[in-house]
Protein backbone atom coordinates (compact mmCIF):
# COMPACT_ATOMS: atom_id res chain seq x y z
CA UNK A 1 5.07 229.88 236.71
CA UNK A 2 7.67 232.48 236.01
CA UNK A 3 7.60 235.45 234.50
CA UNK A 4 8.64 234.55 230.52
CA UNK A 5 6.16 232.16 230.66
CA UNK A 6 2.41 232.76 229.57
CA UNK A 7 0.13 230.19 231.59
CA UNK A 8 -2.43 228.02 228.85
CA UNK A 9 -5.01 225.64 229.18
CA UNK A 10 -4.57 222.04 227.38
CA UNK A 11 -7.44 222.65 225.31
CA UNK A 12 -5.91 226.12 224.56
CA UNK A 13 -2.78 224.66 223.29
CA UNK A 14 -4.38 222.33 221.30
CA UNK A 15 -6.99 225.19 219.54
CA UNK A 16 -3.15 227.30 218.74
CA UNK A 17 -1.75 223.97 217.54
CA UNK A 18 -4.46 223.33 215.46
CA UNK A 19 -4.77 226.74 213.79
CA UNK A 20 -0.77 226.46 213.52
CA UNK A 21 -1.21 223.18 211.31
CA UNK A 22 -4.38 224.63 209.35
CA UNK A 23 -1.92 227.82 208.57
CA UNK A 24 1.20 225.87 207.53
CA UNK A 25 -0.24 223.01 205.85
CA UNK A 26 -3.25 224.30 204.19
CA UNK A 27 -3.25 228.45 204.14
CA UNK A 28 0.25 229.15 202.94
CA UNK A 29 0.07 226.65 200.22
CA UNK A 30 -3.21 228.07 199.12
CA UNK A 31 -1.96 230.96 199.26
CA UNK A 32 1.33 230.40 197.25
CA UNK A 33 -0.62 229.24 194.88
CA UNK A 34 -2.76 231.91 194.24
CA UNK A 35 0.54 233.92 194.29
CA UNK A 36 1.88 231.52 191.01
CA UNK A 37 -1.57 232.12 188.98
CA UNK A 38 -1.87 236.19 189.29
CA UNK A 39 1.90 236.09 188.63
CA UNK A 40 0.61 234.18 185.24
CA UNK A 41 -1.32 236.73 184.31
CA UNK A 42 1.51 238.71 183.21
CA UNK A 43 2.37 242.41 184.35
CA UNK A 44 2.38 242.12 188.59
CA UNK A 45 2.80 245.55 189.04
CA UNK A 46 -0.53 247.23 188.67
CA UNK A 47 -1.94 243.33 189.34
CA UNK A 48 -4.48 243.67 192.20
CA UNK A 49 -5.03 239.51 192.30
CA UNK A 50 -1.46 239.38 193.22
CA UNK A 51 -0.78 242.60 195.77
CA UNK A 52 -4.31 240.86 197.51
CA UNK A 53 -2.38 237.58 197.86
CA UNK A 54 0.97 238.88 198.89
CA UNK A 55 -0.93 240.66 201.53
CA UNK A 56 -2.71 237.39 202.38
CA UNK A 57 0.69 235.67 202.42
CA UNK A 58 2.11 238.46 205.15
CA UNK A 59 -0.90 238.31 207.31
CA UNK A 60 -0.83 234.22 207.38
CA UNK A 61 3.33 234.30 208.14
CA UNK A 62 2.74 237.01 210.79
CA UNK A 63 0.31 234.94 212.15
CA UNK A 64 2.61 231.68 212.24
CA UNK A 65 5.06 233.74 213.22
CA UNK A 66 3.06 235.37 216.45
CA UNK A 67 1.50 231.42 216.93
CA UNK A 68 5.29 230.11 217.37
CA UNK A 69 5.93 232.66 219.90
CA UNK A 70 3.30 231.98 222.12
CA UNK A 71 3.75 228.33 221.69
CA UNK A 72 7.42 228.75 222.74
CA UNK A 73 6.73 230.87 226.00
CA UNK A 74 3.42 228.70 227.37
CA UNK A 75 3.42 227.18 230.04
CA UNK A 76 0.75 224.47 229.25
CA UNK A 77 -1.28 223.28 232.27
CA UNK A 78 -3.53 221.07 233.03
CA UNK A 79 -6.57 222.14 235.33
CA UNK A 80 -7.56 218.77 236.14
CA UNK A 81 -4.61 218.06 237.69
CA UNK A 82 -5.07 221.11 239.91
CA UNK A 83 -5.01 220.69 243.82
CA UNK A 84 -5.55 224.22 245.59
CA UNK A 85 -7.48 225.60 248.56
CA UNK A 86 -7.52 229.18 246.49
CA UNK A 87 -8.54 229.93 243.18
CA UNK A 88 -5.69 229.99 240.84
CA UNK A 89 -5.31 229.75 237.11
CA UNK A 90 -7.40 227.10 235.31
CA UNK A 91 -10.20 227.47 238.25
CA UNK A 92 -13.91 226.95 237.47
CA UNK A 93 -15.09 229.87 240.05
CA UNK A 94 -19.05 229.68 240.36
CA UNK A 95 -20.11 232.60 241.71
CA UNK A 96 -23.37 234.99 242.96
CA UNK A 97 -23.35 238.77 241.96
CA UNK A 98 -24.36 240.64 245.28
CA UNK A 99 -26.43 243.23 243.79
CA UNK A 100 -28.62 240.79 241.86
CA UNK A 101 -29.14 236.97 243.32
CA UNK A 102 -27.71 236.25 239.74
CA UNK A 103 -25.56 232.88 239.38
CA UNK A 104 -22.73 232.51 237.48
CA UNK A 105 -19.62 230.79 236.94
CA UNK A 106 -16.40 231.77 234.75
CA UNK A 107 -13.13 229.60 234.16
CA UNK A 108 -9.59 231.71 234.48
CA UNK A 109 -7.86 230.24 231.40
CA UNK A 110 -5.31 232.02 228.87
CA UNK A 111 -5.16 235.50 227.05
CA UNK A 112 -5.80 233.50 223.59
CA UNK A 113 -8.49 231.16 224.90
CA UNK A 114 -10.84 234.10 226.51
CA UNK A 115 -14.37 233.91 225.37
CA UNK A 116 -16.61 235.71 227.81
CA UNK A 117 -20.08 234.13 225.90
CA UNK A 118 -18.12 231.05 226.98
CA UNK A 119 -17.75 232.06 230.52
CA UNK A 120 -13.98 231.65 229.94
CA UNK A 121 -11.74 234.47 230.96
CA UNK A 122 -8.26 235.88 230.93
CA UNK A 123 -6.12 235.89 233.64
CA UNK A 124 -5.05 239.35 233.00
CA UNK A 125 -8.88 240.12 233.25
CA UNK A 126 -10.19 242.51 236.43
CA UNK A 127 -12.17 239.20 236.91
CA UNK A 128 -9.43 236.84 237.40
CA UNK A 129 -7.36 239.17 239.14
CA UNK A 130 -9.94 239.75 242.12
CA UNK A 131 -10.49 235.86 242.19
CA UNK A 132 -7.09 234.63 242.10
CA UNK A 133 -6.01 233.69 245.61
CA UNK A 134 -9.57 234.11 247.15
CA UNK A 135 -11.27 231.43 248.76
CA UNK A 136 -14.71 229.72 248.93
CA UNK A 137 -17.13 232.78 250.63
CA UNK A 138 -14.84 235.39 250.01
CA UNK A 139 -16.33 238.37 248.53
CA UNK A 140 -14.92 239.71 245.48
CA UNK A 141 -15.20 243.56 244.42
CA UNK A 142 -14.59 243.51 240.52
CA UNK A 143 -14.32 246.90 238.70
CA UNK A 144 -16.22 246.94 235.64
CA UNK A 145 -17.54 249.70 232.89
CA UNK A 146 -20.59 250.14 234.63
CA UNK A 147 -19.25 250.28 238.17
CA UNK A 148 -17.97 248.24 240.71
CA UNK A 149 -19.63 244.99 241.16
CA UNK A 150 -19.43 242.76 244.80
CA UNK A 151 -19.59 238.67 244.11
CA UNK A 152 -19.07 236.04 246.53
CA UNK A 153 -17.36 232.71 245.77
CA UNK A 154 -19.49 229.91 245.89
CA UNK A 155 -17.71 227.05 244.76
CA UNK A 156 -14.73 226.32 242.43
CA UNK A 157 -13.32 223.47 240.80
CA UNK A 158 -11.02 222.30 238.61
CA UNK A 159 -11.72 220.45 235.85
């Protein structure tokens, strides 16, 4: 991986991708056209139909715009294909909270495809970070809000 490049999941890709094609091919025309019917109503300049869709229309081309970027700096992997002694990015990491007995697992995937209620987190993440390059037993020391937390690796996988 080097340094321009932002690492991403194949599902995550294909979640920007999608949102890309939902944005160009359905939003923006939408959005044009509600552009075309407050523009019909005459006077634009105190028009509050039209000022709330050109403000529509920036927020969808930023987000095209920011979309495109990422797209053109990820570096698109594919866990499965993973082979690695250590956890890296795209790991499955199951793993038992020292303090508690609790069990529980978490998947290092991109910044745009984080979803802690899905147990899927960033690899900038404190998480991540502490896992990355650890090993099946290590013990992990995360820093969270409430305090420092000890795990230890059970398992990992990637799938």
């Amino acid at each position: 991986m080097t340094s321009d490049k932002l690492p991403m999941t194949v599902k995550g890709k294909a979640l920007l991708d999608a949102e890309l094609r939902r944005l160009i091919h359905e939003e923006r025309p939408a959005v044009i056209r509600a552009i075309e019917e407050a523009r019909s109503h005459g006077d634009i300049s105190e028009n509050a139909e039209y000022d709330a869709a050109k403000d529509r229309q920036s927020m969808i081309e930023g987000r095209i715009g920011e979309i495109q970027g990422k797209l053109s700096q990820a570096e698109v992997i594919d866990p499965s294909m993973i082979k690695s002694e250590t956890v890296v990015f795209g790991a499955t990491v199951y793993l038992i909270d020292l303090e508690n007995d609790e069990k529980t697992h978490y998947q290092i995937v991109g910044l745009d495809e984080a979803d802690v209620k899905k147990s899927l987190i960033s690899i900038l993440s404190p998480m991540a970070r502490a896992l990355i390059g650890k090993r099946k037993g290590d013990n992990v020391v995360v820093q969270s809000p409430k305090g420092d937390r000890e795990y230890e690796i059970i398992s990992f996988e990637f799938k």
